[in-house]
C-alpha atoms as a PDB file:
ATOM      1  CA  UNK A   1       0.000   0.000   0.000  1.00  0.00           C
ATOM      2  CA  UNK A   2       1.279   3.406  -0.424  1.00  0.00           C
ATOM      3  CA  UNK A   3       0.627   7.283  -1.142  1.00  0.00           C
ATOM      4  CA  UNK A   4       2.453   7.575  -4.011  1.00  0.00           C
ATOM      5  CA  UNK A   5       0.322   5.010  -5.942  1.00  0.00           C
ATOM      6  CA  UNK A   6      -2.380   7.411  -5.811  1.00  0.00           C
ATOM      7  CA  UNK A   7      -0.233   9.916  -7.381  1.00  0.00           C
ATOM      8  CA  UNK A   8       0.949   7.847 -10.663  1.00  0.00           C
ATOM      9  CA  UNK A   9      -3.187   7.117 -10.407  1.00  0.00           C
ATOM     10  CA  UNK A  10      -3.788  10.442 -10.911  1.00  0.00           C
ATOM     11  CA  UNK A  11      -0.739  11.859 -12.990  1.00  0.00           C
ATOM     12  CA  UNK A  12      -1.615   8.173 -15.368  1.00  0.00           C
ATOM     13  CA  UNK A  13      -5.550   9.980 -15.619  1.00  0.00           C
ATOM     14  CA  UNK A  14      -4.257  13.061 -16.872  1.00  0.00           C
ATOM     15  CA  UNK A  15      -1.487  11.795 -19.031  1.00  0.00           C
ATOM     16  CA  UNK A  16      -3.745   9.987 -21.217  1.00  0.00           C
ATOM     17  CA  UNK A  17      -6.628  12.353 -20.704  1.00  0.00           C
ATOM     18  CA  UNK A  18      -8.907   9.299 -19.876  1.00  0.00           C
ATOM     19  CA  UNK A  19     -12.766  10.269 -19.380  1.00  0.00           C
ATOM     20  CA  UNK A  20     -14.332   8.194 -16.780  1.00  0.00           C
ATOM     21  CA  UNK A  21     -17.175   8.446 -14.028  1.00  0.00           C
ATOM     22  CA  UNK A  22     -16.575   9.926 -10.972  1.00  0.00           C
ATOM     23  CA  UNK A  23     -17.140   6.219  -9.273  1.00  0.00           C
ATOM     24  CA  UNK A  24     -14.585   4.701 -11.670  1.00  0.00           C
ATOM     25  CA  UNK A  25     -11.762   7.186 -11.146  1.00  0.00           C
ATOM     26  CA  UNK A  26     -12.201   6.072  -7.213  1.00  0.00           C
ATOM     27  CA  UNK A  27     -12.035   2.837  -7.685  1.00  0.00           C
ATOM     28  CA  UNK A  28      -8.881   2.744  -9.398  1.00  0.00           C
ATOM     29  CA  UNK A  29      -7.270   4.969  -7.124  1.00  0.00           C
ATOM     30  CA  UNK A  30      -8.630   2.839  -4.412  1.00  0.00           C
ATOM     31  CA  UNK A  31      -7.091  -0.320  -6.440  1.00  0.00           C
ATOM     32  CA  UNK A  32      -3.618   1.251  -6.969  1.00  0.00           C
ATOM     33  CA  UNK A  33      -3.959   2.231  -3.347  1.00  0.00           C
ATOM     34  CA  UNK A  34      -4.468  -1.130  -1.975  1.00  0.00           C
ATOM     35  CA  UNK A  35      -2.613  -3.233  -5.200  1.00  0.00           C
ATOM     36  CA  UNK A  36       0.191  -0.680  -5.412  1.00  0.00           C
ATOM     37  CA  UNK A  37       0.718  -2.834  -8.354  1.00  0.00           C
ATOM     38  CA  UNK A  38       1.123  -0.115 -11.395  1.00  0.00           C
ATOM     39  CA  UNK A  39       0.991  -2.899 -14.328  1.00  0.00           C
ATOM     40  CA  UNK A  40      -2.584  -3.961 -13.205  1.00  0.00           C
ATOM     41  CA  UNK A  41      -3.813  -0.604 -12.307  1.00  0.00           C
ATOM     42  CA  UNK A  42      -3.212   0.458 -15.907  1.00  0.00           C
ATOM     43  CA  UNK A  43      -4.531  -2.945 -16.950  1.00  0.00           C
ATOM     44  CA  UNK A  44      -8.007  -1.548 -15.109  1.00  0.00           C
ATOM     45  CA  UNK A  45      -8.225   1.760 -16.677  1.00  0.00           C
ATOM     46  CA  UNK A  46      -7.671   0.378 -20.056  1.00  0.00           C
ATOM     47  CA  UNK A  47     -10.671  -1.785 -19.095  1.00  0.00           C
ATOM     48  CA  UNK A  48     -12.710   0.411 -17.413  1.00  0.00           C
ATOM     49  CA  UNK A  49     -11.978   3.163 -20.327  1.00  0.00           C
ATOM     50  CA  UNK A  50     -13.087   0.842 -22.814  1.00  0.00           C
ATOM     51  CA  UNK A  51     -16.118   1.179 -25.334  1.00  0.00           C
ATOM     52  CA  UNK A  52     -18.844  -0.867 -23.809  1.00  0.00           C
ATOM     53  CA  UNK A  53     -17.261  -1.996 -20.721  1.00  0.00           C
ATOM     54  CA  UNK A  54     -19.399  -4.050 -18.066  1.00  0.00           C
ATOM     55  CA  UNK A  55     -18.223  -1.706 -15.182  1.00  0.00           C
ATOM     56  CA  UNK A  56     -19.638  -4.043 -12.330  1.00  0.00           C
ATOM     57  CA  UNK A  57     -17.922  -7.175 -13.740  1.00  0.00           C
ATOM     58  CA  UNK A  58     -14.771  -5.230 -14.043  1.00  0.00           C
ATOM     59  CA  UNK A  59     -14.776  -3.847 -10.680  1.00  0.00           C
ATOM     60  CA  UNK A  60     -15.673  -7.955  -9.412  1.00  0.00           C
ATOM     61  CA  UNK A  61     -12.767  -8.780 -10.990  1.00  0.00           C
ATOM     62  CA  UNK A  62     -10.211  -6.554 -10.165  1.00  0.00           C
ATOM     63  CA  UNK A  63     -11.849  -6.354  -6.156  1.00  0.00           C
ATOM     64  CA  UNK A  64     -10.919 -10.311  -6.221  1.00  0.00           C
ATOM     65  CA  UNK A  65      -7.315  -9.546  -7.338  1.00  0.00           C
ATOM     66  CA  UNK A  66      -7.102  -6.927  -4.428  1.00  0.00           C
ATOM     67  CA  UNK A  67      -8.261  -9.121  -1.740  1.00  0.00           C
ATOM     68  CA  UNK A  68     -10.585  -6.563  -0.379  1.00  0.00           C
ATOM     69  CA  UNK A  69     -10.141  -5.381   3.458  1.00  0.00           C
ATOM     70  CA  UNK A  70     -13.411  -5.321   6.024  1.00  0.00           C
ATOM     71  CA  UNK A  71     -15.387  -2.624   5.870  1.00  0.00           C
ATOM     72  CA  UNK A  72     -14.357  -0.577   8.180  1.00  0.00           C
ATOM     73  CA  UNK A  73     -10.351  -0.968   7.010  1.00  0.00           C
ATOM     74  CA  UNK A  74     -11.998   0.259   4.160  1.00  0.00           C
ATOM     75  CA  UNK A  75     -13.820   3.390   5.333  1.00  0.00           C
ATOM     76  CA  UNK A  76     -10.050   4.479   6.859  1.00  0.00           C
ATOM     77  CA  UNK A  77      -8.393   3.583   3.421  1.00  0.00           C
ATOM     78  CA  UNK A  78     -10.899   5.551   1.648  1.00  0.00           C
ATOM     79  CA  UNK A  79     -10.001   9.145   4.040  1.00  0.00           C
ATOM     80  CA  UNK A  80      -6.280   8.483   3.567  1.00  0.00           C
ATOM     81  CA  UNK A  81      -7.325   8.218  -0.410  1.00  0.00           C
ATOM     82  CA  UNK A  82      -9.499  10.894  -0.056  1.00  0.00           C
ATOM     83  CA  UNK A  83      -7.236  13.101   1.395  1.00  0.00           C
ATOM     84  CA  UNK A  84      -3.824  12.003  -0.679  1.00  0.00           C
ATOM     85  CA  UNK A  85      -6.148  12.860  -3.992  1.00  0.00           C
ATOM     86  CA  UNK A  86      -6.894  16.219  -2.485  1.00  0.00           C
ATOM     87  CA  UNK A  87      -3.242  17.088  -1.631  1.00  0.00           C
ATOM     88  CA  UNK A  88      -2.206  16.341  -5.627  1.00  0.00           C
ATOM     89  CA  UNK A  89      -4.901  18.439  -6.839  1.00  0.00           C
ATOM     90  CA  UNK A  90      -4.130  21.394  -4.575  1.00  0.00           C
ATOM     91  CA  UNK A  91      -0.695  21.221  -5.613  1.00  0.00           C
ATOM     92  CA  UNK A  92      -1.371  21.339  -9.437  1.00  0.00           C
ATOM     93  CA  UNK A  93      -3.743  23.780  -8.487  1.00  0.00           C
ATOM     94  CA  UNK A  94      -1.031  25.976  -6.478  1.00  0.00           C
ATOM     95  CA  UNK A  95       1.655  25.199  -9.632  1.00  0.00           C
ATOM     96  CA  UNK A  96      -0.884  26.692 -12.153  1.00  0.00           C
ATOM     97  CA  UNK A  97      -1.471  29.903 -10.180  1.00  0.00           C
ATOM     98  CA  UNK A  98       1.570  30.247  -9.994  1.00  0.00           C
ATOM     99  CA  UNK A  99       2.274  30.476 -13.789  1.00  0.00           C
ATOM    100  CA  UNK A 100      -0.725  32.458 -14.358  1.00  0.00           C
ATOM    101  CA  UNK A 101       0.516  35.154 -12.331  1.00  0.00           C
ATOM    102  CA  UNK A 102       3.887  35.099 -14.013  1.00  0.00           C
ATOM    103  CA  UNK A 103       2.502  34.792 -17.097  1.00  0.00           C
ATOM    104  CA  UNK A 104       1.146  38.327 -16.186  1.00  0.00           C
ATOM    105  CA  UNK A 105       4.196  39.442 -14.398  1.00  0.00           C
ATOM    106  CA  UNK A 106       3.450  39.157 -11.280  1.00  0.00           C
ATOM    107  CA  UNK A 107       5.841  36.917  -9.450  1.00  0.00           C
ATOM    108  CA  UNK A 108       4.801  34.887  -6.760  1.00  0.00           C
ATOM    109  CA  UNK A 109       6.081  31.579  -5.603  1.00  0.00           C
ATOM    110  CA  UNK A 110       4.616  28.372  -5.087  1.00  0.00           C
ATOM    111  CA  UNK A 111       5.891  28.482  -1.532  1.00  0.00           C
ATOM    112  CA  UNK A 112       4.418  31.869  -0.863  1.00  0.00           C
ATOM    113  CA  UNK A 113       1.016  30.703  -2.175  1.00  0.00           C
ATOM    114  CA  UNK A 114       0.832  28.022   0.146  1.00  0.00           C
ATOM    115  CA  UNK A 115       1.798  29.898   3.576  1.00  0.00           C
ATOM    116  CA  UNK A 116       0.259  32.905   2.899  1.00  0.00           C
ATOM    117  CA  UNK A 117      -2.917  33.512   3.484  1.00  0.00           C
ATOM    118  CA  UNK A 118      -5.487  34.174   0.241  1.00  0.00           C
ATOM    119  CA  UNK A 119      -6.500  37.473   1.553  1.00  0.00           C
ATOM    120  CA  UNK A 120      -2.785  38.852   1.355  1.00  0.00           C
ATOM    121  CA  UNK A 121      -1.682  36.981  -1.956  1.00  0.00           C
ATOM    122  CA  UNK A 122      -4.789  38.727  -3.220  1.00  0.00           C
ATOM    123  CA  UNK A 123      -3.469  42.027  -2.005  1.00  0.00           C
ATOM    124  CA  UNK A 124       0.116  41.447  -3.339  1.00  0.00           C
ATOM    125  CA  UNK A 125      -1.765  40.923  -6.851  1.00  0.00           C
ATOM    126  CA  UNK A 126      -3.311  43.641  -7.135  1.00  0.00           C
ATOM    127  CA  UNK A 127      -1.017  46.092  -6.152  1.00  0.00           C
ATOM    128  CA  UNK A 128       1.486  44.881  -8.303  1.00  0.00           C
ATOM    129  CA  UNK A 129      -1.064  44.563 -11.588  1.00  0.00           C
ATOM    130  CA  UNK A 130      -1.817  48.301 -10.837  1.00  0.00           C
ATOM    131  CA  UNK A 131       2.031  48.973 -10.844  1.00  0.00           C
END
């Protein structure tokens, strides 16, 4: 199990721009999660991303291969998920702010955006845009 299975999850998602549901996309970060096994996680979302795919005998499959925990092991697997997804997306988020506001000469650094609070990187930006 590990963290950084979630990551290549996600970073694998947007690499090959792969439209799925909502409920998919968990379920194969909750595979890699549990699996960390990168050769069949890729395996699923070539399945699951398929034309015509039978989602519920796909997800039976692939939930035999992971030897699914109790439900409640699962509940506590699902926050760590939960919250490891969260933390990638606010850091893409924080790296794209970041270039926007260089892009319009305004310099601010990742590291700035993230201890600072919103109200005073706001400030910062527009004084120096009115510069």
């Amino acid at each position: 199990m590990g963290l950084e299975a979630i990551t290549e999850t996600v970073e694998l998602f947007r690499e090959r721009n792969i439209s799925m549901t909502e409920r998919d996309r968990e379920f194969t970060v909750q595979f890699a999660f549990r699996t960390n096994d990168r050769e069949l996680t890729e395996k699923l979302v070539d399945e699951l991303a398929a034309d015509g795919a039978d989602r519920e005998d796909i997800c039976r499959k692939y939930q035999t291969l992971a030897d699914f925990q109790p439900n409640w092991i699962q509940k506590i697997e699902n926050l760590l998920i939960s919250l490891e997804m969260y933390r990638v997306q606010e850091a893409q988020a924080v790296k794209t702010l970041s270039k926007l506001l260089s892009a319009c000469g305004i310099s601010v650094s990742e590291s700035e955006i993230r201890r600072t609070d919103a109200a005073k990187v706001q400030e910062r930006v527009k004084k120096e845009a009115s510069l």
